[in-house]
ModelCIF file with pLDDT and N, C-alpha, C, O atoms, coordinates in Angstrom:
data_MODEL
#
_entry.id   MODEL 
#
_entity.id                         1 
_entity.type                       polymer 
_entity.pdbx_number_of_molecules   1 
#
_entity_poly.entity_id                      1 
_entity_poly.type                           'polypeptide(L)' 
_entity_poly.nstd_linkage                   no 
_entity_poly.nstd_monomer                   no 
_entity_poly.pdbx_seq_one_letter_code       
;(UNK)(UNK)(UNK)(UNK)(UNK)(UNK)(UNK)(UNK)(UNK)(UNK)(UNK)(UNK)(UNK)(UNK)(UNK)(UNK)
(UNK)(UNK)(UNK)(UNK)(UNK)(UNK)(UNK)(UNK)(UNK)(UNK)(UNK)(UNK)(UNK)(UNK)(UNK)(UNK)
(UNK)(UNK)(UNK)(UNK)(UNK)(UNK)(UNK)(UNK)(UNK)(UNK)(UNK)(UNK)(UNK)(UNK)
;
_entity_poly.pdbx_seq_one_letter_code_can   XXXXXXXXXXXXXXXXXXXXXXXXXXXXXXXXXXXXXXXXXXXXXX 
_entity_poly.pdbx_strand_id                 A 
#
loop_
_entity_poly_seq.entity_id 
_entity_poly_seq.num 
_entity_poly_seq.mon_id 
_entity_poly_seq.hetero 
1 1  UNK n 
1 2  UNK n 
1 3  UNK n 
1 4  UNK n 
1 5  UNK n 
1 6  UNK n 
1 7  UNK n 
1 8  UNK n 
1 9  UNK n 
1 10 UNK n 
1 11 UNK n 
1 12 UNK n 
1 13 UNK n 
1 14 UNK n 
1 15 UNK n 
1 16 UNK n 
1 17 UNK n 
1 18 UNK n 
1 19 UNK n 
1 20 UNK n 
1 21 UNK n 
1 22 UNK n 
1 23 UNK n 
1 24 UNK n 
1 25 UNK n 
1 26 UNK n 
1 27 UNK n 
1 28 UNK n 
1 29 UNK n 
1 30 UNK n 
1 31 UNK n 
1 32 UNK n 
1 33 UNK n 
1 34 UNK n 
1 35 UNK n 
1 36 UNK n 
1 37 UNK n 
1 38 UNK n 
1 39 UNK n 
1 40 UNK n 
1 41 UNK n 
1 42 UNK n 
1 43 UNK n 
1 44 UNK n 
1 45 UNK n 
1 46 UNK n 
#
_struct_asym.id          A 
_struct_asym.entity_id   1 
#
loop_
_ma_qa_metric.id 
_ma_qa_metric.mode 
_ma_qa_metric.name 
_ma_qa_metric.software_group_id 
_ma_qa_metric.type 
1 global pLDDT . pLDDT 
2 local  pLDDT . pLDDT 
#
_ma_qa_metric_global.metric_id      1 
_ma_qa_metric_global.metric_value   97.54 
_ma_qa_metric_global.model_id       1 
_ma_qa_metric_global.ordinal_id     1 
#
loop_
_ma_qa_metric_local.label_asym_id 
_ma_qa_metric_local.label_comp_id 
_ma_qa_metric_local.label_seq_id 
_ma_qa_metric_local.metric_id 
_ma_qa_metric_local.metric_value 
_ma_qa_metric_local.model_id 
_ma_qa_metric_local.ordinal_id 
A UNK 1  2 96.00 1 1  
A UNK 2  2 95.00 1 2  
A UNK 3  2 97.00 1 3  
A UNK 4  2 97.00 1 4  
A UNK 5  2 98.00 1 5  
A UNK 6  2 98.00 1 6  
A UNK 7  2 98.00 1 7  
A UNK 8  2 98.00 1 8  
A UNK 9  2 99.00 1 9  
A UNK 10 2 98.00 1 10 
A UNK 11 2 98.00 1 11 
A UNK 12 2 98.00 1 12 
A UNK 13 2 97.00 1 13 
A UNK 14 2 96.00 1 14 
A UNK 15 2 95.00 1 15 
A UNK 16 2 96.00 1 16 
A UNK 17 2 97.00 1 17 
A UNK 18 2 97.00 1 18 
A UNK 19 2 97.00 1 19 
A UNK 20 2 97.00 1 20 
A UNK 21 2 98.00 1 21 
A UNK 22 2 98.00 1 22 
A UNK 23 2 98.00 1 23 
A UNK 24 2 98.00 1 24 
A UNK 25 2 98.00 1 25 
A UNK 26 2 98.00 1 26 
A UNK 27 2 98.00 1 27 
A UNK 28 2 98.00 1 28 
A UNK 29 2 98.00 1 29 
A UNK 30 2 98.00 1 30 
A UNK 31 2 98.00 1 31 
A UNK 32 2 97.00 1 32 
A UNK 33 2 98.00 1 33 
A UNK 34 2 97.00 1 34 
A UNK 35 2 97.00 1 35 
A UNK 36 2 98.00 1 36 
A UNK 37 2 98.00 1 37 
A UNK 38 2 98.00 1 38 
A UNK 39 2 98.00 1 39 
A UNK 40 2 98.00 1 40 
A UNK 41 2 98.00 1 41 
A UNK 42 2 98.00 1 42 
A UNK 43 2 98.00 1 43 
A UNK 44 2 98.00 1 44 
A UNK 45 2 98.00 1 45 
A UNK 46 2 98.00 1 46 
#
loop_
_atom_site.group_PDB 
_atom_site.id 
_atom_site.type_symbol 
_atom_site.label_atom_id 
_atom_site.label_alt_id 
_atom_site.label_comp_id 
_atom_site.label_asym_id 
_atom_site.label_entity_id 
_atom_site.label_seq_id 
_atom_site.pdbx_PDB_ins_code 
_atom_site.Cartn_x 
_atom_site.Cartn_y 
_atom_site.Cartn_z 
_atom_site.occupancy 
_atom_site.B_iso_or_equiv 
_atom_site.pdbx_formal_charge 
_atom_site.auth_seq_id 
_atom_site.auth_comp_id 
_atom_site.auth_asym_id 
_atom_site.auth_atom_id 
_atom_site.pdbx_PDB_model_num 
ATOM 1   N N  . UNK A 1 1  ? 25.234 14.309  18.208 1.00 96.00 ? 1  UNK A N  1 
ATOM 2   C CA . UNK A 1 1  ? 24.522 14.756  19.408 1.00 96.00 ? 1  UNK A CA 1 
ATOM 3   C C  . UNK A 1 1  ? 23.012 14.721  19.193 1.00 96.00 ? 1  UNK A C  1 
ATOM 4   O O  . UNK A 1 1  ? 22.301 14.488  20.171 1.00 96.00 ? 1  UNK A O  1 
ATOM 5   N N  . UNK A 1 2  ? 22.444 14.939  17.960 1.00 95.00 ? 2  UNK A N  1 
ATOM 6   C CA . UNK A 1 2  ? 21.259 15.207  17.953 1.00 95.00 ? 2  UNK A CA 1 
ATOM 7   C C  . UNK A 1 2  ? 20.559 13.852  17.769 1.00 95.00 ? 2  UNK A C  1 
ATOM 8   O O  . UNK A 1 2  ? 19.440 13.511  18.150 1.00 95.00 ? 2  UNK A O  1 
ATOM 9   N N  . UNK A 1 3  ? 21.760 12.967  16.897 1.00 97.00 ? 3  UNK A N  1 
ATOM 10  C CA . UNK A 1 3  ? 21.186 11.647  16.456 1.00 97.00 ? 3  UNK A CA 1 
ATOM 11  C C  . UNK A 1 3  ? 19.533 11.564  15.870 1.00 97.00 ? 3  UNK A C  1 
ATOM 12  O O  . UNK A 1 3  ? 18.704 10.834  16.412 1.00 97.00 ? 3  UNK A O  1 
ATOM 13  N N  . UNK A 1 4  ? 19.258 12.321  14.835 1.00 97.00 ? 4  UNK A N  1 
ATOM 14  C CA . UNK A 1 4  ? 18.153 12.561  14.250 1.00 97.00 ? 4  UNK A CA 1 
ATOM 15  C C  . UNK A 1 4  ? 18.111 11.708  12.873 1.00 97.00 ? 4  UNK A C  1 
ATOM 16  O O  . UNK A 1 4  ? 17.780 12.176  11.783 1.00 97.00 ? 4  UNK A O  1 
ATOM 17  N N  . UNK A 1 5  ? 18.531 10.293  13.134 1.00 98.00 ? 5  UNK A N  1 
ATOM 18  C CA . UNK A 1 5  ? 18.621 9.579   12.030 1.00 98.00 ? 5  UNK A CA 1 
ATOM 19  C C  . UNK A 1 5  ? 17.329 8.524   11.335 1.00 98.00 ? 5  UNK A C  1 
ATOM 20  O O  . UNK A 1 5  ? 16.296 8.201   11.922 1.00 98.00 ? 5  UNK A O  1 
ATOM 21  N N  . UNK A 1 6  ? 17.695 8.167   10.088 1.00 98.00 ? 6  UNK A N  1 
ATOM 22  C CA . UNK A 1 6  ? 16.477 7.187   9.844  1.00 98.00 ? 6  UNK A CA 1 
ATOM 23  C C  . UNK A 1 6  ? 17.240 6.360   8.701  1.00 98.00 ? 6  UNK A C  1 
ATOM 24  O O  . UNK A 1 6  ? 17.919 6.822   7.784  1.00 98.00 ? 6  UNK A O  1 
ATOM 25  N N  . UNK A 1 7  ? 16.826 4.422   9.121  1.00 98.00 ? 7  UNK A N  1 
ATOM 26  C CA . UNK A 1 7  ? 16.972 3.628   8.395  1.00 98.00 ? 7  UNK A CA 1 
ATOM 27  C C  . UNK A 1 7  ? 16.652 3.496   6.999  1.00 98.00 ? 7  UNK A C  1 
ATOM 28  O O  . UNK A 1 7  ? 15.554 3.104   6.603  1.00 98.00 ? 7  UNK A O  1 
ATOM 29  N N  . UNK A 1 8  ? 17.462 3.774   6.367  1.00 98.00 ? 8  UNK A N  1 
ATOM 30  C CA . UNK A 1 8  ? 17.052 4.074   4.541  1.00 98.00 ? 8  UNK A CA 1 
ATOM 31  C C  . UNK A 1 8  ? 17.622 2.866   4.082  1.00 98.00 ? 8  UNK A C  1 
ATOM 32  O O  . UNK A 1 8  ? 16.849 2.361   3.268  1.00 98.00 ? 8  UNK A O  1 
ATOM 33  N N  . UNK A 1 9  ? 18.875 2.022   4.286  1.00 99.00 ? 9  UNK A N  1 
ATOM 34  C CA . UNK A 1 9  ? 19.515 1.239   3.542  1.00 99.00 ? 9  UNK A CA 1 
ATOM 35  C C  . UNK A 1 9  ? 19.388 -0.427  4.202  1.00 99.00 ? 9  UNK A C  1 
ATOM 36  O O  . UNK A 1 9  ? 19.386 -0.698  5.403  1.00 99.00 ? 9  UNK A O  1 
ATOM 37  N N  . UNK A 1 10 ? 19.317 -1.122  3.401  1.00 98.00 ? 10 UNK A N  1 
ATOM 38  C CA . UNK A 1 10 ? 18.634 -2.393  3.581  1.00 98.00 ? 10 UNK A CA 1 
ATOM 39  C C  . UNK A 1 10 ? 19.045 -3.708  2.663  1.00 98.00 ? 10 UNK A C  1 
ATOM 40  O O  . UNK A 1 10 ? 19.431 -3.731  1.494  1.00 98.00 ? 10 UNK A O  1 
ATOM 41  N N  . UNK A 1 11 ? 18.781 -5.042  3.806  1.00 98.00 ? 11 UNK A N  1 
ATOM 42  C CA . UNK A 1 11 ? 19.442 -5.441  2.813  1.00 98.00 ? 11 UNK A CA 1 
ATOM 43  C C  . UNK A 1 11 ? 18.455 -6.734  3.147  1.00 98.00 ? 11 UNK A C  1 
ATOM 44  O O  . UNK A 1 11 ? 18.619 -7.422  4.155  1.00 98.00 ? 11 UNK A O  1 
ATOM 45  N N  . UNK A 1 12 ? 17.353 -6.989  2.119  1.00 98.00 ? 12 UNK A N  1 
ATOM 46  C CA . UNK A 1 12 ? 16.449 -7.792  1.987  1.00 98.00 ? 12 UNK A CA 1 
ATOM 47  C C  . UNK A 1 12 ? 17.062 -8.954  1.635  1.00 98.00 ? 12 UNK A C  1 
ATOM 48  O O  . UNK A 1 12 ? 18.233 -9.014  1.261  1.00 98.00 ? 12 UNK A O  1 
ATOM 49  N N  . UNK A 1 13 ? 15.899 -10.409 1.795  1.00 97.00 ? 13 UNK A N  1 
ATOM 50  C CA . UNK A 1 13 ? 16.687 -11.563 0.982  1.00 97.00 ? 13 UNK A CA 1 
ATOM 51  C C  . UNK A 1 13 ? 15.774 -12.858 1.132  1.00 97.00 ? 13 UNK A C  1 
ATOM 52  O O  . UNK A 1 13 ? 15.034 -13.114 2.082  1.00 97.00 ? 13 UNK A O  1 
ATOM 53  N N  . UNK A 1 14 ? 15.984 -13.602 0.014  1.00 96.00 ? 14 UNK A N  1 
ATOM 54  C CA . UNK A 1 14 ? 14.726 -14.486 0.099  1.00 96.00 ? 14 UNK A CA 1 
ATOM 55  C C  . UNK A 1 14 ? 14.637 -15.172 1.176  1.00 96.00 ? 14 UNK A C  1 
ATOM 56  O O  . UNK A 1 14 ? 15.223 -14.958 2.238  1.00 96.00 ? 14 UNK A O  1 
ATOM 57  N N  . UNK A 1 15 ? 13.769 -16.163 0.877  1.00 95.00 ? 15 UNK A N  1 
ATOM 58  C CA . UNK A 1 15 ? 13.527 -17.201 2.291  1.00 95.00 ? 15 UNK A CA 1 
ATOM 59  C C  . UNK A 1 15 ? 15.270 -17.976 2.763  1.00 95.00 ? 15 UNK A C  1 
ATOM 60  O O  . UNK A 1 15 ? 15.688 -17.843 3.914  1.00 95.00 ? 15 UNK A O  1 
ATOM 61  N N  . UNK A 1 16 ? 15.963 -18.622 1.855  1.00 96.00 ? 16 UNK A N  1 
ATOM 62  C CA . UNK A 1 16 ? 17.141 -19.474 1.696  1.00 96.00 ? 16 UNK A CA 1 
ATOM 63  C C  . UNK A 1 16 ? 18.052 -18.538 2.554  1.00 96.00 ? 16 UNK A C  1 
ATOM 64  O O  . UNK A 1 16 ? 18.680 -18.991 3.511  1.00 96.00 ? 16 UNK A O  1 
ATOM 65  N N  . UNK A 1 17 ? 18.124 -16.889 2.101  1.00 97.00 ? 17 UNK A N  1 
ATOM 66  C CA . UNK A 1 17 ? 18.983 -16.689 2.603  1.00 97.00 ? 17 UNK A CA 1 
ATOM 67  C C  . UNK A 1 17 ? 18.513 -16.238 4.018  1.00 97.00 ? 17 UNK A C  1 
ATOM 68  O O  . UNK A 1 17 ? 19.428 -16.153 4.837  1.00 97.00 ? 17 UNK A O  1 
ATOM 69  N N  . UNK A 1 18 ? 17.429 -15.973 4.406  1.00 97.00 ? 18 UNK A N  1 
ATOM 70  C CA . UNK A 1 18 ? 17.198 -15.890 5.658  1.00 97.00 ? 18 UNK A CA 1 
ATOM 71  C C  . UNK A 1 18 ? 17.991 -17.152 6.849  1.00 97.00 ? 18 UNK A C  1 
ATOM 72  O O  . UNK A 1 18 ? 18.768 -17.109 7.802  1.00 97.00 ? 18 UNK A O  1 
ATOM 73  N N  . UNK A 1 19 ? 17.365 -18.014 6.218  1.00 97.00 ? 19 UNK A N  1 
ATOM 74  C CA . UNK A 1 19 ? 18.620 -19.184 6.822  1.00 97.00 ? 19 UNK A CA 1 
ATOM 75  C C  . UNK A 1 19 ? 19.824 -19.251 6.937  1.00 97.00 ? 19 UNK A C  1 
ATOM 76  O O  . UNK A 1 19 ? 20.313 -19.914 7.851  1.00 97.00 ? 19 UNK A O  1 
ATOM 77  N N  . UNK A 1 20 ? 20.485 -18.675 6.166  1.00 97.00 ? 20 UNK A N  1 
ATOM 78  C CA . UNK A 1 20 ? 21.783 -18.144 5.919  1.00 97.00 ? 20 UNK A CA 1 
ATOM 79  C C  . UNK A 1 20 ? 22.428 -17.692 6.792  1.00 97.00 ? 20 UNK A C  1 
ATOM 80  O O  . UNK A 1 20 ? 23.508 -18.039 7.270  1.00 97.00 ? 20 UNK A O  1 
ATOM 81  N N  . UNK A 1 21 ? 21.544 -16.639 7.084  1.00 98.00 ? 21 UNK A N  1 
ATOM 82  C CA . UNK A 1 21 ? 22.085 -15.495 7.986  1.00 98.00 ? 21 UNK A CA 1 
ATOM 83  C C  . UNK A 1 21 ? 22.305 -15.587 8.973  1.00 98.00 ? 21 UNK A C  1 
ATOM 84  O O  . UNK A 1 21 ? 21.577 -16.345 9.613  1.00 98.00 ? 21 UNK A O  1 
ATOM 85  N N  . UNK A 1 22 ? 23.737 -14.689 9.899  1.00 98.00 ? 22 UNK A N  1 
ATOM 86  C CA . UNK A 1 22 ? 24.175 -15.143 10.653 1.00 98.00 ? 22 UNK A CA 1 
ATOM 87  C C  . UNK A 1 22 ? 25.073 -13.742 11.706 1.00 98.00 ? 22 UNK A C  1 
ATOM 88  O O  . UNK A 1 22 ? 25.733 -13.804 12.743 1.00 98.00 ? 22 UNK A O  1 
ATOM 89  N N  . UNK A 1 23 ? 24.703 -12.673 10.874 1.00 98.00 ? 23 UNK A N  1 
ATOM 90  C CA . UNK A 1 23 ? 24.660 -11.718 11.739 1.00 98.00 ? 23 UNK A CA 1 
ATOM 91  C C  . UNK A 1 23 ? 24.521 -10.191 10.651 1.00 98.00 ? 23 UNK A C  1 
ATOM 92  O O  . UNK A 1 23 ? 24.586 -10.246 9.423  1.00 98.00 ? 23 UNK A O  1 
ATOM 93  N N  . UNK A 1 24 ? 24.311 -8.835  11.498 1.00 98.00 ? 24 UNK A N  1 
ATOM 94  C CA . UNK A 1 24 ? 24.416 -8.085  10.669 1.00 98.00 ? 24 UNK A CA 1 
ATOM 95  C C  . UNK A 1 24 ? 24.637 -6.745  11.812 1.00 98.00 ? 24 UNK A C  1 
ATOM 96  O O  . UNK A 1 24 ? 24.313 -6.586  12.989 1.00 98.00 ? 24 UNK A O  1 
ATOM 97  N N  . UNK A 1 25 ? 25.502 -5.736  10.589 1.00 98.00 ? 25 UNK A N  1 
ATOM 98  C CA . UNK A 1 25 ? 26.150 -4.714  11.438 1.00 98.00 ? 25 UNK A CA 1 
ATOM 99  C C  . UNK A 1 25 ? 25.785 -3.382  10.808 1.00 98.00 ? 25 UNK A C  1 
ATOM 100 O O  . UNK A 1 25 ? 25.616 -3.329  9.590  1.00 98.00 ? 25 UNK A O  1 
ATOM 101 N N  . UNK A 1 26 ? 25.683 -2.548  11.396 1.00 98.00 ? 26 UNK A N  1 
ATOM 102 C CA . UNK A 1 26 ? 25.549 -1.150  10.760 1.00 98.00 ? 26 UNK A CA 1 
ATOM 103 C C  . UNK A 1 26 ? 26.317 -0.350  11.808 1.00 98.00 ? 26 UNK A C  1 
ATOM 104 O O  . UNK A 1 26 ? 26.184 -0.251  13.028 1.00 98.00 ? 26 UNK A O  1 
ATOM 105 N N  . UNK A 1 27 ? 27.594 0.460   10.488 1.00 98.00 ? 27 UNK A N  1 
ATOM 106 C CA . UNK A 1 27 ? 28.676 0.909   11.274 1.00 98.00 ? 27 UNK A CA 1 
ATOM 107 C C  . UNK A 1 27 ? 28.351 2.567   11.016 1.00 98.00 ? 27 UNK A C  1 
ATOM 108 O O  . UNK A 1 27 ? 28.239 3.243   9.993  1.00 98.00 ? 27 UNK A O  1 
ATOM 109 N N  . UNK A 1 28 ? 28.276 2.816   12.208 1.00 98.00 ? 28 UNK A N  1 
ATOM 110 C CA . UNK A 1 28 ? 27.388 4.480   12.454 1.00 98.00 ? 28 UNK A CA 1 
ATOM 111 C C  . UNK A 1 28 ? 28.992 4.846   12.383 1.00 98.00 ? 28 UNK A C  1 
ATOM 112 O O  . UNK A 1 28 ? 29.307 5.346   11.303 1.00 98.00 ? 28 UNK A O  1 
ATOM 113 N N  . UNK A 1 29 ? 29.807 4.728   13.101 1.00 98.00 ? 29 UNK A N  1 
ATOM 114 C CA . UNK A 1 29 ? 31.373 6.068   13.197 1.00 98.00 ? 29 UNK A CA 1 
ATOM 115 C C  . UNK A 1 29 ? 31.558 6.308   12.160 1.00 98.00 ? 29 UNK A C  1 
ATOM 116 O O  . UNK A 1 29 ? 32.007 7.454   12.168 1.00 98.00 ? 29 UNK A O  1 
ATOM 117 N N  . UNK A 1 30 ? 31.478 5.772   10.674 1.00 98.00 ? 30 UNK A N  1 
ATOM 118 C CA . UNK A 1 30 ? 31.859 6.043   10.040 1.00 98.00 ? 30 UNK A CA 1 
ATOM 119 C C  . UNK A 1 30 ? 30.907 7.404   9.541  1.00 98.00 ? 30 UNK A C  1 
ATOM 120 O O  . UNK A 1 30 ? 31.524 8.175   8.806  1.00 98.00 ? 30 UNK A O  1 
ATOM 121 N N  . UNK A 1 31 ? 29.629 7.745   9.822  1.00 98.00 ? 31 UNK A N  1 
ATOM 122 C CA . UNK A 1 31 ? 29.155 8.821   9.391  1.00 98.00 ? 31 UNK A CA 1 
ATOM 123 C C  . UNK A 1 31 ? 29.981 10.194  9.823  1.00 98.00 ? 31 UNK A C  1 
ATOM 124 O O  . UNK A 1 31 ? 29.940 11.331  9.355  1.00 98.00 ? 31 UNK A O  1 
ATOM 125 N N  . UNK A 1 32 ? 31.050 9.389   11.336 1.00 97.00 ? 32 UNK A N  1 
ATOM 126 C CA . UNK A 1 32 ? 31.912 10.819  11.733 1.00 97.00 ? 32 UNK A CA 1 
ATOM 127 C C  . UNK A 1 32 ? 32.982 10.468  10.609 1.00 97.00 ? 32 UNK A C  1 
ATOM 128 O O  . UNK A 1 32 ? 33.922 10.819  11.323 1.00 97.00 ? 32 UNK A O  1 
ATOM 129 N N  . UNK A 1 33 ? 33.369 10.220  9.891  1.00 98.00 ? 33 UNK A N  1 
ATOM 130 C CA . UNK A 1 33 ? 35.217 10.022  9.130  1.00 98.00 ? 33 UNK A CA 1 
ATOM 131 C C  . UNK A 1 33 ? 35.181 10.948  8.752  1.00 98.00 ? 33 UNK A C  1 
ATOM 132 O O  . UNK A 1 33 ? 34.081 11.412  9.051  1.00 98.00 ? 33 UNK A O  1 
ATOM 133 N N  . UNK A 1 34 ? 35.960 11.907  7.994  1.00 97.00 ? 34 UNK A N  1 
ATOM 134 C CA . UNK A 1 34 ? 36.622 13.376  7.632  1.00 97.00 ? 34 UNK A CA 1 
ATOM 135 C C  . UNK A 1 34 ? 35.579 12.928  6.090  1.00 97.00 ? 34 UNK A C  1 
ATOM 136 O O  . UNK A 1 34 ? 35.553 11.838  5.520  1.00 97.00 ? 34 UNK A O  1 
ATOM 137 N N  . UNK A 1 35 ? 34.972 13.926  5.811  1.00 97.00 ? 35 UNK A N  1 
ATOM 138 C CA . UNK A 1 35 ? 34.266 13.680  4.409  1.00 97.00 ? 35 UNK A CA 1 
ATOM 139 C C  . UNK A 1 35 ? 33.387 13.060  4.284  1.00 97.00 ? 35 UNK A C  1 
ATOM 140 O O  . UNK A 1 35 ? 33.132 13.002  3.081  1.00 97.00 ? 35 UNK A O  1 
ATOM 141 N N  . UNK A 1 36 ? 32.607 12.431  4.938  1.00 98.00 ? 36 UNK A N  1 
ATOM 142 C CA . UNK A 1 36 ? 31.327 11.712  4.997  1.00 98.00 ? 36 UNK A CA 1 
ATOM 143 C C  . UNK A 1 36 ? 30.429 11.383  3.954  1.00 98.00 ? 36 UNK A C  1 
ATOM 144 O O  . UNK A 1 36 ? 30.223 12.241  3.096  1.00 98.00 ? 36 UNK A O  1 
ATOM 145 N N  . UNK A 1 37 ? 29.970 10.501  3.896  1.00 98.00 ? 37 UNK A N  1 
ATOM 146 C CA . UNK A 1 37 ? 29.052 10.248  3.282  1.00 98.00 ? 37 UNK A CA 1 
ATOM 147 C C  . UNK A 1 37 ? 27.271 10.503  4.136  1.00 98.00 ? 37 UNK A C  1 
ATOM 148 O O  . UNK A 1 37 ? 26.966 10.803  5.290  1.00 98.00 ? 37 UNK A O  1 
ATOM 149 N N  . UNK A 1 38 ? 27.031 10.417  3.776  1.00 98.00 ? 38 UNK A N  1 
ATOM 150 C CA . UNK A 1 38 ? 25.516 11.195  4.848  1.00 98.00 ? 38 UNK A CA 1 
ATOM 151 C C  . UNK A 1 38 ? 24.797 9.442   5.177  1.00 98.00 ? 38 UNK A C  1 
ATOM 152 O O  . UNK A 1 38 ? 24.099 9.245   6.172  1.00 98.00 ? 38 UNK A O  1 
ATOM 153 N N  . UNK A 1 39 ? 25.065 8.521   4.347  1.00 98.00 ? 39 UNK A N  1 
ATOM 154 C CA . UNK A 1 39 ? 24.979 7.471   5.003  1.00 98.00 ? 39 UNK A CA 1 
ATOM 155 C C  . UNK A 1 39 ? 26.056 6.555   5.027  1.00 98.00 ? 39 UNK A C  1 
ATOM 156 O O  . UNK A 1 39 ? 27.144 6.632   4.456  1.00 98.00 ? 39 UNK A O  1 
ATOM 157 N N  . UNK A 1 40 ? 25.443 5.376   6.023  1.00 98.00 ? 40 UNK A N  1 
ATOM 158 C CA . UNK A 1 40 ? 26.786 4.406   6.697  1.00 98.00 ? 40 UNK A CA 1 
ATOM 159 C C  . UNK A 1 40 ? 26.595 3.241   6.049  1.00 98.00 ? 40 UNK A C  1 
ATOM 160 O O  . UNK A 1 40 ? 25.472 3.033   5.591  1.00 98.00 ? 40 UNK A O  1 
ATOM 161 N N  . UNK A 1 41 ? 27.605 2.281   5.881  1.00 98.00 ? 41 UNK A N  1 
ATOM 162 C CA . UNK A 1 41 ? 27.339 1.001   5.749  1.00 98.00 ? 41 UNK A CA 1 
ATOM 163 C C  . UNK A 1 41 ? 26.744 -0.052  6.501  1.00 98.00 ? 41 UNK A C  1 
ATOM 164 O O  . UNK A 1 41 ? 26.819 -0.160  7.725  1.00 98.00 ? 41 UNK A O  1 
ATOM 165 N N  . UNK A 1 42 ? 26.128 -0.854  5.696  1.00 98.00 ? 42 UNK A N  1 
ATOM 166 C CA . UNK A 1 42 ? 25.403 -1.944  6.540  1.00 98.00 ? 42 UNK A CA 1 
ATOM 167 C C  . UNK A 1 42 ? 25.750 -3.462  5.946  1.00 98.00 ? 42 UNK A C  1 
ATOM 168 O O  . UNK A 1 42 ? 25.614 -3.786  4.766  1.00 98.00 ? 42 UNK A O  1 
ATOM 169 N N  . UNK A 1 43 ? 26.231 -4.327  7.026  1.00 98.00 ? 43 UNK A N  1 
ATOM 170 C CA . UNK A 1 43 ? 27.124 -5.567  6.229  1.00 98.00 ? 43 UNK A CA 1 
ATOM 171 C C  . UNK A 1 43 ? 26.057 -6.757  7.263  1.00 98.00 ? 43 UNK A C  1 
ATOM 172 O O  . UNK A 1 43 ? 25.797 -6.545  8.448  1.00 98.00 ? 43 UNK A O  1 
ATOM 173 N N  . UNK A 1 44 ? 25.561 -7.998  6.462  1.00 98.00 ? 44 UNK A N  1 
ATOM 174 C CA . UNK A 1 44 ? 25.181 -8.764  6.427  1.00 98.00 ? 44 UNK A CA 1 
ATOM 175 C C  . UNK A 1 44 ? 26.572 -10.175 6.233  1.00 98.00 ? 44 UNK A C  1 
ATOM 176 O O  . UNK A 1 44 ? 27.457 -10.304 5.386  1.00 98.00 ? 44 UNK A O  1 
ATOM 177 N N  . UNK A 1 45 ? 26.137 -11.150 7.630  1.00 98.00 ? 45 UNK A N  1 
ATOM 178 C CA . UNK A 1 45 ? 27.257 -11.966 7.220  1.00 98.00 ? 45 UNK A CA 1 
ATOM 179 C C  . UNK A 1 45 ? 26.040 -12.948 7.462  1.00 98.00 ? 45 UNK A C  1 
ATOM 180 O O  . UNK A 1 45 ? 25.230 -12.883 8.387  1.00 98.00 ? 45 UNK A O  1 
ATOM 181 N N  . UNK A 1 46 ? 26.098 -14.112 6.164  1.00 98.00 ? 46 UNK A N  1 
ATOM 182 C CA . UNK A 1 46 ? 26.168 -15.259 5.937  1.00 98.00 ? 46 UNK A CA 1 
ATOM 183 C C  . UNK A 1 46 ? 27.034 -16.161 6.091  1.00 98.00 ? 46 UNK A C  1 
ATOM 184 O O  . UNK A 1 46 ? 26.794 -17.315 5.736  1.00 98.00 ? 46 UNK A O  1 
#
């Protein structure tokens, strides 16, 4: 509700893989799952 969040996790990459790249996701529900981790994953697809 309060959504008082901030981008900490990252996923840098040289020039090559900038080309690469081809999408990227950051999955917030999971900060709700039973036991949490205080941050979420973030997946990069090449």
């Amino acid at each position: 509700a309060a959504d008082r969040g901030r981008r900490l996790d990252h996923i840098w990459g040289s020039a090559a893989m900038a080309e690469r790249t081809r999408g990227v996701s950051v999955l917030k529900e999971a900060r709700g799952w039973p036991g949490p981790s205080d941050h979420v994953p973030v997946t990069l697809e090449f």
